[in-house]
Protein backbone atom coordinates (compact mmCIF):
# COMPACT_ATOMS: atom_id res chain seq x y z
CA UNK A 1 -22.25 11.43 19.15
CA UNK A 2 -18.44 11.38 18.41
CA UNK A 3 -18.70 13.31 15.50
CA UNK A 4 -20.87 16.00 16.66
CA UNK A 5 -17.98 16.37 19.91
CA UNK A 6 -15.66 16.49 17.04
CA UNK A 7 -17.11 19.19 15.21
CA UNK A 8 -17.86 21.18 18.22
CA UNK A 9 -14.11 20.97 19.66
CA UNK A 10 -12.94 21.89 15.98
CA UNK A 11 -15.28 25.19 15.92
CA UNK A 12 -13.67 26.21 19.35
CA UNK A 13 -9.79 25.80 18.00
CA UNK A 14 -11.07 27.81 15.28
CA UNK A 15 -13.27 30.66 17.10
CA UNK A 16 -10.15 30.82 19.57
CA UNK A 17 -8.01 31.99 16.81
CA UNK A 18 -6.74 28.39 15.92
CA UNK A 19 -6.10 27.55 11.72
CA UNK A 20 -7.95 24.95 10.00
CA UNK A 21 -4.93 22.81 9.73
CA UNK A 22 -5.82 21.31 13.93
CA UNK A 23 -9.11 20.11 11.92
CA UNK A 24 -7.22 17.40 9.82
CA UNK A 25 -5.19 16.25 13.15
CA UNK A 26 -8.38 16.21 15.34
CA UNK A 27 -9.70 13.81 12.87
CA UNK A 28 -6.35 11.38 12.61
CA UNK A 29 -6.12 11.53 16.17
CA UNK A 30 -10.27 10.67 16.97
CA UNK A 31 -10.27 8.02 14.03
CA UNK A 32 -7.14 6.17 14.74
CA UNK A 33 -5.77 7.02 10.92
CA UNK A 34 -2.28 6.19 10.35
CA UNK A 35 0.77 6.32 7.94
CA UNK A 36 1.78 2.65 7.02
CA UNK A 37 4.70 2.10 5.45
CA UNK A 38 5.61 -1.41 4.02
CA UNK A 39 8.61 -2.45 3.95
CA UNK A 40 10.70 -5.56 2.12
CA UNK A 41 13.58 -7.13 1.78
CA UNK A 42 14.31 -7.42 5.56
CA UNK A 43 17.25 -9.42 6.60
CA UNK A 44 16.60 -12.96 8.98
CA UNK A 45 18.12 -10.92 12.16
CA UNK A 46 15.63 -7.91 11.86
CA UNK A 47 13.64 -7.09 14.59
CA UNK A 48 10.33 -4.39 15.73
CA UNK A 49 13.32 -2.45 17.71
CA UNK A 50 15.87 -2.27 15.07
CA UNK A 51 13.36 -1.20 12.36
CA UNK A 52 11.43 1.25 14.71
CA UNK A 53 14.94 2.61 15.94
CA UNK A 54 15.88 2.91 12.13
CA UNK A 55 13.05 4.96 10.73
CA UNK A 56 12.30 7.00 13.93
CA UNK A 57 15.58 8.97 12.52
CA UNK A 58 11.89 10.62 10.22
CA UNK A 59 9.14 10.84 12.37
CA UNK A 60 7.42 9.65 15.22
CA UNK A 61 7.06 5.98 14.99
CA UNK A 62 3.56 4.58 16.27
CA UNK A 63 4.46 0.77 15.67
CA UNK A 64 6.95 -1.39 13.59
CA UNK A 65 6.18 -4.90 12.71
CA UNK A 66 8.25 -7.92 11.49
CA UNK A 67 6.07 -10.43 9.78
CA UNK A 68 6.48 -13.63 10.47
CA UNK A 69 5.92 -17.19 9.49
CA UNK A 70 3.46 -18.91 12.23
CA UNK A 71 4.93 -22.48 12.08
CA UNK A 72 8.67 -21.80 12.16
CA UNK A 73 8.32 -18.12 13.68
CA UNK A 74 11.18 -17.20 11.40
CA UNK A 75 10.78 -13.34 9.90
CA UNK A 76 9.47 -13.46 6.04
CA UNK A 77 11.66 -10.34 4.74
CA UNK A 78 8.99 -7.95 4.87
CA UNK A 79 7.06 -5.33 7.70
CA UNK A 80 5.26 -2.81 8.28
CA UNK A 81 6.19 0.85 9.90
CA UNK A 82 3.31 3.16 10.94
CA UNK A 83 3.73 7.12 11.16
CA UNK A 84 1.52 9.35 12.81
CA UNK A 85 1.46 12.02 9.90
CA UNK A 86 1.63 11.43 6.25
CA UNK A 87 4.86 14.36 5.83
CA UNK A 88 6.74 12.01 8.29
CA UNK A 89 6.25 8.93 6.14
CA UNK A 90 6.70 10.12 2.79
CA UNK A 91 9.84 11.44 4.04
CA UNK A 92 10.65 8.26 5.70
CA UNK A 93 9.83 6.42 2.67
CA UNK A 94 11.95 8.92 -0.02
CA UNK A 95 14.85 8.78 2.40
CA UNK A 96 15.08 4.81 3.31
CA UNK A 97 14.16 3.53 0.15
CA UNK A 98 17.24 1.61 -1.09
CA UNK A 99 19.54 2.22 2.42
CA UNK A 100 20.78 -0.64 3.77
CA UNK A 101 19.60 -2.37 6.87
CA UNK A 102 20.93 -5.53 9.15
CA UNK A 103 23.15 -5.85 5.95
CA UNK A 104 20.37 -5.93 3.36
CA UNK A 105 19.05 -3.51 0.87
CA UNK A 106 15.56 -2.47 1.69
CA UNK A 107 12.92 -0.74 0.01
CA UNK A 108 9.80 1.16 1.38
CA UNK A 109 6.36 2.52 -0.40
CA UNK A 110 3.28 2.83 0.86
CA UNK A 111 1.51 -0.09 2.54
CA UNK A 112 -1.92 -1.34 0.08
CA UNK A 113 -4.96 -1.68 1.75
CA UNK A 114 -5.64 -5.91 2.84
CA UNK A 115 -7.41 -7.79 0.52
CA UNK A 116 -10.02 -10.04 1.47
CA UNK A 117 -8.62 -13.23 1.61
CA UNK A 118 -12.12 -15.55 2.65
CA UNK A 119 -13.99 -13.89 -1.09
CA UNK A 120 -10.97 -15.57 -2.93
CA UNK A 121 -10.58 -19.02 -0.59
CA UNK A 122 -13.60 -20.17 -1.48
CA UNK A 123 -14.63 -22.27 -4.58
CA UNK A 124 -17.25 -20.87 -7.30
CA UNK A 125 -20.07 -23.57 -7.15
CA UNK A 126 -20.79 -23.77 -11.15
CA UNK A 127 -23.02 -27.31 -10.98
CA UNK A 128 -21.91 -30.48 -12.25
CA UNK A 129 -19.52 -31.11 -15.37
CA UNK A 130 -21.59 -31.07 -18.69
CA UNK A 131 -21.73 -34.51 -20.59
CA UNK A 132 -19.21 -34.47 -23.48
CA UNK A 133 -20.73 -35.57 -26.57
CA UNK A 134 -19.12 -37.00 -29.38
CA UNK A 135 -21.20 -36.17 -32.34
């Protein structure tokens, strides 16, 4: 049902005169797709504000996280900035990579998709230990 109100409100833009490049937006916007950048070697005093303020200087910033540890709640040295268009965060990324930050050097690429992490917690089941013979 989605889809079909996508393609129909993409076939309007472009009957009214619109270019093809509203498509590619329509479908970022209706999917939720973002930019994520990851970035590491954040300093201890780095915050969601400070990093959002620092790369909104490139585009429009949809959300900046800090990781952090969940016992001691203390930042791990990395996060994550999302973009709304891929041209915002590649520039982001070419321009902040290596800049400081809080007193740190940084560096940004492209955030990796998230691995599974329950497929590799649990243990292969192989069956008991063969008998070692000593012939």
């Amino acid at each position: 049902m989605a889809m079909a109100a996508l393609r129909e409100t993409s076939r309007c833009l472009a009957s009214r005169g619109r270019s093809a490049a509203w498509r590619p937006v329509l479908l970022a916007q209706s999917r939720g797709i973002t930019y994520k950048l990851f970035v590491g070697g954040l300093s201890q005093f780095a915050t969601e504000a400070s990093l959002a303020e620092a790369f909104s200087r490139y585009g429009q910033v949809i959300e900046a996280t800090v990781v952090r540890d969940k016992v001691t709640d203390v930042p791990k040295g990395f996060g994550f900035v999302k973009f709304a268009s891929p041209e915002e965060a590649n520039n982001a990324r070419e321009e902040m990579n290596g800049k400081a930050l809080n007193g740190r050097v940084i560096y940004v690429d492209i955030a990796k998709a998230r691995q599974d992490r329950a497929a590799d917690a649990l243990p292969i089941a192989r069956g008991p230990p063969k008998p070692i013979s000593n012939d």
